[in-house]
PDB file of N, CA and C in Angstrom:
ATOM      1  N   UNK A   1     -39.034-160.890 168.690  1.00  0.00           N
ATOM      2  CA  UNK A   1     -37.638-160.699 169.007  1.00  0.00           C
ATOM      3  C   UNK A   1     -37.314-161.173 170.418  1.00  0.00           C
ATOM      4  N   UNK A   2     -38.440-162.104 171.073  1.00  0.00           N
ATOM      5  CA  UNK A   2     -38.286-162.071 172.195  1.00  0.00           C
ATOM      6  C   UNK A   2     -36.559-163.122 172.560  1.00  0.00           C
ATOM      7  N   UNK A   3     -35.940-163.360 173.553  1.00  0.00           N
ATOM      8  CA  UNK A   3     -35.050-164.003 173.284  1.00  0.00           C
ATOM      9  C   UNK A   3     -33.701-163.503 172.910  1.00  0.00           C
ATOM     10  N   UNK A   4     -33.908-162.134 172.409  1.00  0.00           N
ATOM     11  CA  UNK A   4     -32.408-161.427 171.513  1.00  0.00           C
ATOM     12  C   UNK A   4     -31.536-160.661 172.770  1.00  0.00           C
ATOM     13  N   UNK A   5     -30.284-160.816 172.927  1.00  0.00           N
ATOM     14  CA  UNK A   5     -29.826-159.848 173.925  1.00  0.00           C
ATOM     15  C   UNK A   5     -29.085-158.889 172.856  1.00  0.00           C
ATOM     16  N   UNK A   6     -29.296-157.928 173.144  1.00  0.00           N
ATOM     17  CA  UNK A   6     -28.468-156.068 172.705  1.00  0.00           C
ATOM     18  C   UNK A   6     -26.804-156.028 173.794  1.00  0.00           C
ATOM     19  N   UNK A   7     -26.394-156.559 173.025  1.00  0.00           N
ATOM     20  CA  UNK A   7     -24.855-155.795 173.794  1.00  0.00           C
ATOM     21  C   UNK A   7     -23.856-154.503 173.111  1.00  0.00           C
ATOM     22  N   UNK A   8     -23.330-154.240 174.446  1.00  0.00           N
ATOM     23  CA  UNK A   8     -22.565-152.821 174.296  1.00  0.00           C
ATOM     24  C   UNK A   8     -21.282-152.676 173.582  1.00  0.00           C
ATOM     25  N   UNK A   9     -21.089-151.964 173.412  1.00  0.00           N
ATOM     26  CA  UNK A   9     -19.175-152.279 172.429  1.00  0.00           C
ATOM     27  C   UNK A   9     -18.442-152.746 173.760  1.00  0.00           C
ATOM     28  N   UNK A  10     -18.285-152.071 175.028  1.00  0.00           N
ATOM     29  CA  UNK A  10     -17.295-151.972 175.979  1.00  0.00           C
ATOM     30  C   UNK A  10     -17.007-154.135 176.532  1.00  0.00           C
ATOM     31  N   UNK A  11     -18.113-154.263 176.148  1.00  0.00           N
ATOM     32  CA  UNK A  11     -17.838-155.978 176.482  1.00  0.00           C
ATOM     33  C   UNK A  11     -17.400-156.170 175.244  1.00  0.00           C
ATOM     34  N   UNK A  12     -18.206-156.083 173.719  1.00  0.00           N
ATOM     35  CA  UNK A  12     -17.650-156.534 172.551  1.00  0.00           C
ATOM     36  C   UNK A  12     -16.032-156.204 172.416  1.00  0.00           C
ATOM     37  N   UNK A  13     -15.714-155.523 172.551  1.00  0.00           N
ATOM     38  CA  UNK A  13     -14.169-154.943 172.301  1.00  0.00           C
ATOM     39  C   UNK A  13     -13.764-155.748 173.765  1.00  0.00           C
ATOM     40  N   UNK A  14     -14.209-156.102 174.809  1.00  0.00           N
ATOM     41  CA  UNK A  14     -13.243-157.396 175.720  1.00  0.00           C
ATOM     42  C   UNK A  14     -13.756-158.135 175.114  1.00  0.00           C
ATOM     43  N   UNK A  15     -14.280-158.670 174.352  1.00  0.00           N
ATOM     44  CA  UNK A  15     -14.514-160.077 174.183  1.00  0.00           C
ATOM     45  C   UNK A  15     -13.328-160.148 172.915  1.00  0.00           C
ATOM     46  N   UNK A  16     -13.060-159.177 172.225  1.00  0.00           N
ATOM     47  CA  UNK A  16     -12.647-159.288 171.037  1.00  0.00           C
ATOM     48  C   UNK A  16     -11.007-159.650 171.179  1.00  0.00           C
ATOM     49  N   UNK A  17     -10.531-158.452 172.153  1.00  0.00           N
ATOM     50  CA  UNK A  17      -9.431-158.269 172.400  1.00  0.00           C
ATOM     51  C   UNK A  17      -9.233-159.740 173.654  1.00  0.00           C
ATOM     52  N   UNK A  18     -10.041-160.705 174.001  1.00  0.00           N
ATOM     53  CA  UNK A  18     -10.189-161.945 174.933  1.00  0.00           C
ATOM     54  C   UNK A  18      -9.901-161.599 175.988  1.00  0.00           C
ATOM     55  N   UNK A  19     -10.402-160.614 176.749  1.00  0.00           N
ATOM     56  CA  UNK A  19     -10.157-160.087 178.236  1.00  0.00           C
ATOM     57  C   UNK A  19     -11.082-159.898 179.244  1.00  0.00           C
ATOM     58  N   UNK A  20     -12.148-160.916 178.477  1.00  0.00           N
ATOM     59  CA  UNK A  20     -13.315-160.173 178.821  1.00  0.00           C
ATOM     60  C   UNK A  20     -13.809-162.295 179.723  1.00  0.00           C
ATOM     61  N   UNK A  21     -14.129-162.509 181.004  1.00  0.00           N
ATOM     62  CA  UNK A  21     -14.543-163.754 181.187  1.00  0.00           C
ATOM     63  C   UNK A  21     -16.192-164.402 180.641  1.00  0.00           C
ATOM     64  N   UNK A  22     -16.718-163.187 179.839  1.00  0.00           N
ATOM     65  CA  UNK A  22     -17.990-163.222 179.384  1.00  0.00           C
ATOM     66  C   UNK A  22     -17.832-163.801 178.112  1.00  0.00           C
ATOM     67  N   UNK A  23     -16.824-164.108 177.382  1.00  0.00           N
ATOM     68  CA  UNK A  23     -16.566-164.424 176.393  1.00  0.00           C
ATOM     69  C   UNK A  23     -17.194-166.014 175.846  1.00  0.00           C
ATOM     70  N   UNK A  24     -17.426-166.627 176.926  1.00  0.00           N
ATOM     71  CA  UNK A  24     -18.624-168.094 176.292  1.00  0.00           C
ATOM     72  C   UNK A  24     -19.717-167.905 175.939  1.00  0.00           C
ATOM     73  N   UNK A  25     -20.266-166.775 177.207  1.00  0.00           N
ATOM     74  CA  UNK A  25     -21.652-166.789 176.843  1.00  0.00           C
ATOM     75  C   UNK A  25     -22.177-165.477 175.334  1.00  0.00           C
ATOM     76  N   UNK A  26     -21.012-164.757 175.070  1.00  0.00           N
ATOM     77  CA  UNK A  26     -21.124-164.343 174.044  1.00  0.00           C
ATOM     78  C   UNK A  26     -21.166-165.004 173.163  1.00  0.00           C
ATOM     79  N   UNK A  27     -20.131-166.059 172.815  1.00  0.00           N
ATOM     80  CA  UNK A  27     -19.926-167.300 171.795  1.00  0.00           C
ATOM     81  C   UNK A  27     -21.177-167.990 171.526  1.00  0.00           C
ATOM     82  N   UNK A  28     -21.735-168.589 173.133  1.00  0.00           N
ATOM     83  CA  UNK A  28     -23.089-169.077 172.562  1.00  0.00           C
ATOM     84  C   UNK A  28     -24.232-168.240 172.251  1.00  0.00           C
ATOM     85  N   UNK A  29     -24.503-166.763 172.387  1.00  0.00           N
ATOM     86  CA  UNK A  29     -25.410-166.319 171.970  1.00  0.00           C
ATOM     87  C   UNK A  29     -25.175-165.869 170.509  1.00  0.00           C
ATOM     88  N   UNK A  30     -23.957-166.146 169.969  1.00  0.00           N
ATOM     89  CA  UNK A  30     -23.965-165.954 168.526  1.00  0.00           C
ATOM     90  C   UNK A  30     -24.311-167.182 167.650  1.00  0.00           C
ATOM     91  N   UNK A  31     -23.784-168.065 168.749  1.00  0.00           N
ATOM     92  CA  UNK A  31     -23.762-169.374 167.849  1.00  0.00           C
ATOM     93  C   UNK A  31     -25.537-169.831 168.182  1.00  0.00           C
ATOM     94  N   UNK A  32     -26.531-169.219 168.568  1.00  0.00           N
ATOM     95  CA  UNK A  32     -27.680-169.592 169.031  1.00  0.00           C
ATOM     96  C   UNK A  32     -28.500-167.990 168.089  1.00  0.00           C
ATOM     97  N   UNK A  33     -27.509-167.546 167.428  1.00  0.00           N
ATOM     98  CA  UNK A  33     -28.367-166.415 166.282  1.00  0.00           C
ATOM     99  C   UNK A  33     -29.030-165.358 167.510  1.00  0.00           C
ATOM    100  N   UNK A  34     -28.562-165.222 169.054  1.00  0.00           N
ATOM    101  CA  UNK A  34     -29.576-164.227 169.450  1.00  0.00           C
ATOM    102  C   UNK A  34     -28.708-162.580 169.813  1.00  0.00           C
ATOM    103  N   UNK A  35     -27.660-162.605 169.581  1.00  0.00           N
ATOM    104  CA  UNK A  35     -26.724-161.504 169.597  1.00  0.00           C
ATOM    105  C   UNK A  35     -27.228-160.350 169.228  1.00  0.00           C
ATOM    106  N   UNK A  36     -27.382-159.178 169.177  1.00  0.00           N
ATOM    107  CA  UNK A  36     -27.674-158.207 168.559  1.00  0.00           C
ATOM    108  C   UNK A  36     -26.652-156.943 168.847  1.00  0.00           C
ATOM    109  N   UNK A  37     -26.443-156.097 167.987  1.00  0.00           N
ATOM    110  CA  UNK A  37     -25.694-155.040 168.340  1.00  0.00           C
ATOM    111  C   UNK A  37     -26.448-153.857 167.524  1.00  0.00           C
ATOM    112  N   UNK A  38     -26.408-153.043 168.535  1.00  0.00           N
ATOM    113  CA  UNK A  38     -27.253-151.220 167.574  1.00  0.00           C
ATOM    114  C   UNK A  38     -25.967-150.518 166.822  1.00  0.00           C
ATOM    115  N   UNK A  39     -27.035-149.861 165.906  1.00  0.00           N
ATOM    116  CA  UNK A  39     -26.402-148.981 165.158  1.00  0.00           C
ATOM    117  C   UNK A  39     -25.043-148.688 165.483  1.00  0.00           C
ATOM    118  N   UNK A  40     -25.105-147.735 166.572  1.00  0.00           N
ATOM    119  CA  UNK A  40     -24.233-147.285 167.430  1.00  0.00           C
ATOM    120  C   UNK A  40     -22.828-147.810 167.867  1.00  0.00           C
ATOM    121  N   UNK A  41     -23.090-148.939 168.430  1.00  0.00           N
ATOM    122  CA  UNK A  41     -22.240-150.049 168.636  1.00  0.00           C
ATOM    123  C   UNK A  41     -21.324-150.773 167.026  1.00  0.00           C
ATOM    124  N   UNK A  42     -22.152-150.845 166.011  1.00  0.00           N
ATOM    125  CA  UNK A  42     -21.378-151.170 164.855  1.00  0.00           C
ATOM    126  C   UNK A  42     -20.540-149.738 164.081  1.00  0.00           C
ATOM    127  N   UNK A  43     -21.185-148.480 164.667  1.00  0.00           N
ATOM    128  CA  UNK A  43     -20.245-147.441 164.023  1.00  0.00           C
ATOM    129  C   UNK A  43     -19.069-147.655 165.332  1.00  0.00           C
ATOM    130  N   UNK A  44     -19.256-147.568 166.444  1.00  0.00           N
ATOM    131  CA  UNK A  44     -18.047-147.681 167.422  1.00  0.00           C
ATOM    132  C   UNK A  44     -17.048-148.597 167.292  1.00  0.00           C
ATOM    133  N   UNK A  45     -17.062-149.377 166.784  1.00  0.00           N
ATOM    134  CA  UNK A  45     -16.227-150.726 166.510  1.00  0.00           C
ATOM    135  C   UNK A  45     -15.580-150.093 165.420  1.00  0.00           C
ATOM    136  N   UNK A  46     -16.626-150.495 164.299  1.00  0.00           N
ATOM    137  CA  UNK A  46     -15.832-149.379 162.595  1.00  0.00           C
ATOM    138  C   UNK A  46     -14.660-148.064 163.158  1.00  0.00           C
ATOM    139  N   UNK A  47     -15.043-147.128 164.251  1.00  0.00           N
ATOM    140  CA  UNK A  47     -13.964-146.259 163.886  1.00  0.00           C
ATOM    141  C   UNK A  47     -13.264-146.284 165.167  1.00  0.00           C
ATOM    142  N   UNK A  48     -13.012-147.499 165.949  1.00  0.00           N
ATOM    143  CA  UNK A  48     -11.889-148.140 166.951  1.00  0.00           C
ATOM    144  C   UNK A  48     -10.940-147.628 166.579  1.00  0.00           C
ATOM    145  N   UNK A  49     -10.136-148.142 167.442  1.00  0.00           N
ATOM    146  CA  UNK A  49      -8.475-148.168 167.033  1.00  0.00           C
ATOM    147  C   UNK A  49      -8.107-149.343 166.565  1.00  0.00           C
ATOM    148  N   UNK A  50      -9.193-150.088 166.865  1.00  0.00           N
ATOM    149  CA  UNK A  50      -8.651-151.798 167.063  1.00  0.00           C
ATOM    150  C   UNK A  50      -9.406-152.121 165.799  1.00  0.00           C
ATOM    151  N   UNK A  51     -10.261-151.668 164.974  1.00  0.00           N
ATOM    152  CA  UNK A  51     -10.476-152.011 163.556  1.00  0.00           C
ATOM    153  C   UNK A  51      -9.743-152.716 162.423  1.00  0.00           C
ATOM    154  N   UNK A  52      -8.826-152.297 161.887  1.00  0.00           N
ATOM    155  CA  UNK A  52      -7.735-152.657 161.072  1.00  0.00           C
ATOM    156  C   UNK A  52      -7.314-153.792 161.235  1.00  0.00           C
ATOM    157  N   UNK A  53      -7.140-154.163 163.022  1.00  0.00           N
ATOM    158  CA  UNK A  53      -6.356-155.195 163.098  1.00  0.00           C
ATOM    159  C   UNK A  53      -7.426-156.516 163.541  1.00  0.00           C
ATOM    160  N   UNK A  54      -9.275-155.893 163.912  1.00  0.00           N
ATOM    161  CA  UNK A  54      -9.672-157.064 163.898  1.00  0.00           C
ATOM    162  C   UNK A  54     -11.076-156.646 163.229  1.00  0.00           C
ATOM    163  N   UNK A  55     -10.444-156.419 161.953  1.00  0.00           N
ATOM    164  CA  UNK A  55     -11.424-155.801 160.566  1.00  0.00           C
ATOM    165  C   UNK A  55     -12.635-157.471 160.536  1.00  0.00           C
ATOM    166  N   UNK A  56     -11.767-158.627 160.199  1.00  0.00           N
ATOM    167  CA  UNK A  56     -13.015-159.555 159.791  1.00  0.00           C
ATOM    168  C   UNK A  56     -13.579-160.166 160.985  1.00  0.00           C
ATOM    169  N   UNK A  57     -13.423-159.975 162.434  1.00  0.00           N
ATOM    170  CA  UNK A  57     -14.129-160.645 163.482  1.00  0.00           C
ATOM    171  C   UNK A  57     -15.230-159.354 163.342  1.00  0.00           C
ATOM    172  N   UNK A  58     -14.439-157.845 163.499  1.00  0.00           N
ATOM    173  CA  UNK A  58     -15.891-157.298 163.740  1.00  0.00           C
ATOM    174  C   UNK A  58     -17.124-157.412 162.503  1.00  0.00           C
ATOM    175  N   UNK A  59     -16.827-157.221 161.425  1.00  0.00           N
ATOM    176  CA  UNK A  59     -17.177-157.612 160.345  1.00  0.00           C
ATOM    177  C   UNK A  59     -18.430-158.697 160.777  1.00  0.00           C
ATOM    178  N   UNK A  60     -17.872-159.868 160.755  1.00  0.00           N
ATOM    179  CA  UNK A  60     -18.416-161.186 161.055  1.00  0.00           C
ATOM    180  C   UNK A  60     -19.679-161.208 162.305  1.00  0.00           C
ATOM    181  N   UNK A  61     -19.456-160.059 163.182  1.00  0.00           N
ATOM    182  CA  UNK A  61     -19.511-159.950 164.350  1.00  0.00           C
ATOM    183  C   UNK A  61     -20.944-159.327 164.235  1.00  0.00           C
ATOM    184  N   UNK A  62     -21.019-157.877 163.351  1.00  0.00           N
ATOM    185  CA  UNK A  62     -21.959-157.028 162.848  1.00  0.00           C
ATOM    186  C   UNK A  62     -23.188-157.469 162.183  1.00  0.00           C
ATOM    187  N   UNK A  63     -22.511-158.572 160.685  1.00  0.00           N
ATOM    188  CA  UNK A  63     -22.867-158.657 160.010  1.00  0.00           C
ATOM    189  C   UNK A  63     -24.773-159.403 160.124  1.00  0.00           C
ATOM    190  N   UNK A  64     -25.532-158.922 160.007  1.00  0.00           N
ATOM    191  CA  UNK A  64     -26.769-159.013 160.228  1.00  0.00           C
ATOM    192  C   UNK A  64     -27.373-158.836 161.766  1.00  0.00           C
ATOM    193  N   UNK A  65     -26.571-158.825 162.382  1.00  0.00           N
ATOM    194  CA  UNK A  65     -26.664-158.482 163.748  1.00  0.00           C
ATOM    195  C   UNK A  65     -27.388-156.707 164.112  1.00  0.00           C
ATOM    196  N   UNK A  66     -27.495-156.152 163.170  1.00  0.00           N
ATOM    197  CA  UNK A  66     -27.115-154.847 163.187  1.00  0.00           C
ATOM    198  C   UNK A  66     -28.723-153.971 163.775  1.00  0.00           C
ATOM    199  N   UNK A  67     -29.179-153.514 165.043  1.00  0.00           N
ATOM    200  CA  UNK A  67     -30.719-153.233 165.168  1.00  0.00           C
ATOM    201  C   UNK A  67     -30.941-151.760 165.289  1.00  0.00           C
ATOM    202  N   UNK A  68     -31.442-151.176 164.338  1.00  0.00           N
ATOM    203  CA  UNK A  68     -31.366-149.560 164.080  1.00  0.00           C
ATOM    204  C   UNK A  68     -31.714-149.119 165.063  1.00  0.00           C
ATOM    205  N   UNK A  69     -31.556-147.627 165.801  1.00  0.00           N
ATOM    206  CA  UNK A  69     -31.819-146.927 167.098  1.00  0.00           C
ATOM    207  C   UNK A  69     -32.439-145.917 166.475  1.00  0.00           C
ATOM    208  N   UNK A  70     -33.614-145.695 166.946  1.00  0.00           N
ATOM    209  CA  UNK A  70     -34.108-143.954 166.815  1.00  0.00           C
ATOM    210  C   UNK A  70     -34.992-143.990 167.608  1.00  0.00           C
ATOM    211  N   UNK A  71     -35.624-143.013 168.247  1.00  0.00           N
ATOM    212  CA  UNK A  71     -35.656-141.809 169.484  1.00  0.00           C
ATOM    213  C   UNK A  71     -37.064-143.131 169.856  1.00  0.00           C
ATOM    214  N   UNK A  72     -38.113-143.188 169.004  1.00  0.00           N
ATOM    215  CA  UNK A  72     -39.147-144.301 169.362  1.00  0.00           C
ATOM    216  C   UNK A  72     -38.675-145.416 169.565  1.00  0.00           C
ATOM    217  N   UNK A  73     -37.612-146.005 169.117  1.00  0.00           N
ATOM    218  CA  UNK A  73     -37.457-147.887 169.547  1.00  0.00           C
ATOM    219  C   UNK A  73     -36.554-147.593 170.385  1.00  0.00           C
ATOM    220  N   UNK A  74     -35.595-146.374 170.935  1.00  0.00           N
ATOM    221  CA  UNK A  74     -35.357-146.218 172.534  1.00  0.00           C
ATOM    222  C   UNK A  74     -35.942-146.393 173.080  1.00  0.00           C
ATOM    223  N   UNK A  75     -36.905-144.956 172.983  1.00  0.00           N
ATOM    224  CA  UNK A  75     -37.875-145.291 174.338  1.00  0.00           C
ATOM    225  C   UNK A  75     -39.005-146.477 174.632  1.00  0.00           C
ATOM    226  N   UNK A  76     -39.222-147.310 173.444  1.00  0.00           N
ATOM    227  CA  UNK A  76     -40.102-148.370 173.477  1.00  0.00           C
ATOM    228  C   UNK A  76     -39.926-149.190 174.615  1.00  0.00           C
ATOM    229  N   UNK A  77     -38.302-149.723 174.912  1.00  0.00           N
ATOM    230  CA  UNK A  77     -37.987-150.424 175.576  1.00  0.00           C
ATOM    231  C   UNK A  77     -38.350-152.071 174.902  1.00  0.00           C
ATOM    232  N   UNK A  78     -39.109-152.880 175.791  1.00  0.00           N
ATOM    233  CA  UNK A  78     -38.872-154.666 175.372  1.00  0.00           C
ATOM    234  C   UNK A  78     -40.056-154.028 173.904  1.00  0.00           C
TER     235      UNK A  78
END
């Protein structure tokens, strides 16, 4: 997995809503397959406010991206 960056909702939701100046290098780490988002981060998006109205980016956004969290692959770290 070496290579993968884990990002947080608080940039995903600027990047989404385009407010965010990080927004290329997000673009290319999706478009380069190394994006990842936890569990966590795909339920936070799902019960946004901003869901409804950007249902198929997050969707799109999630979709295989998705890296389960529990108490051992926390604390594992790299």
């Amino acid at each position: 997995m070496a290579g993968l960056v884990v990002t947080e909702t608080d940039l995903l939701i600027d990047v989404l809503r385009a407010r965010d100046p990080s927004a290329a290098v997000v673009r290319t780490l999706l478009t380069e397959h190394r994006l990842r988002v936890t569990a966590v981060t795909a339920f936070e998006l799902r019960v946004g406010t901003d869901f409804l109205a950007r249902r198929d980016d997050i969707m799109r956004l999630c979709r295989s991206r998705i890296i389960a969290v529990d108490v051992a692959s926390a604390l594992r770290g790299r």
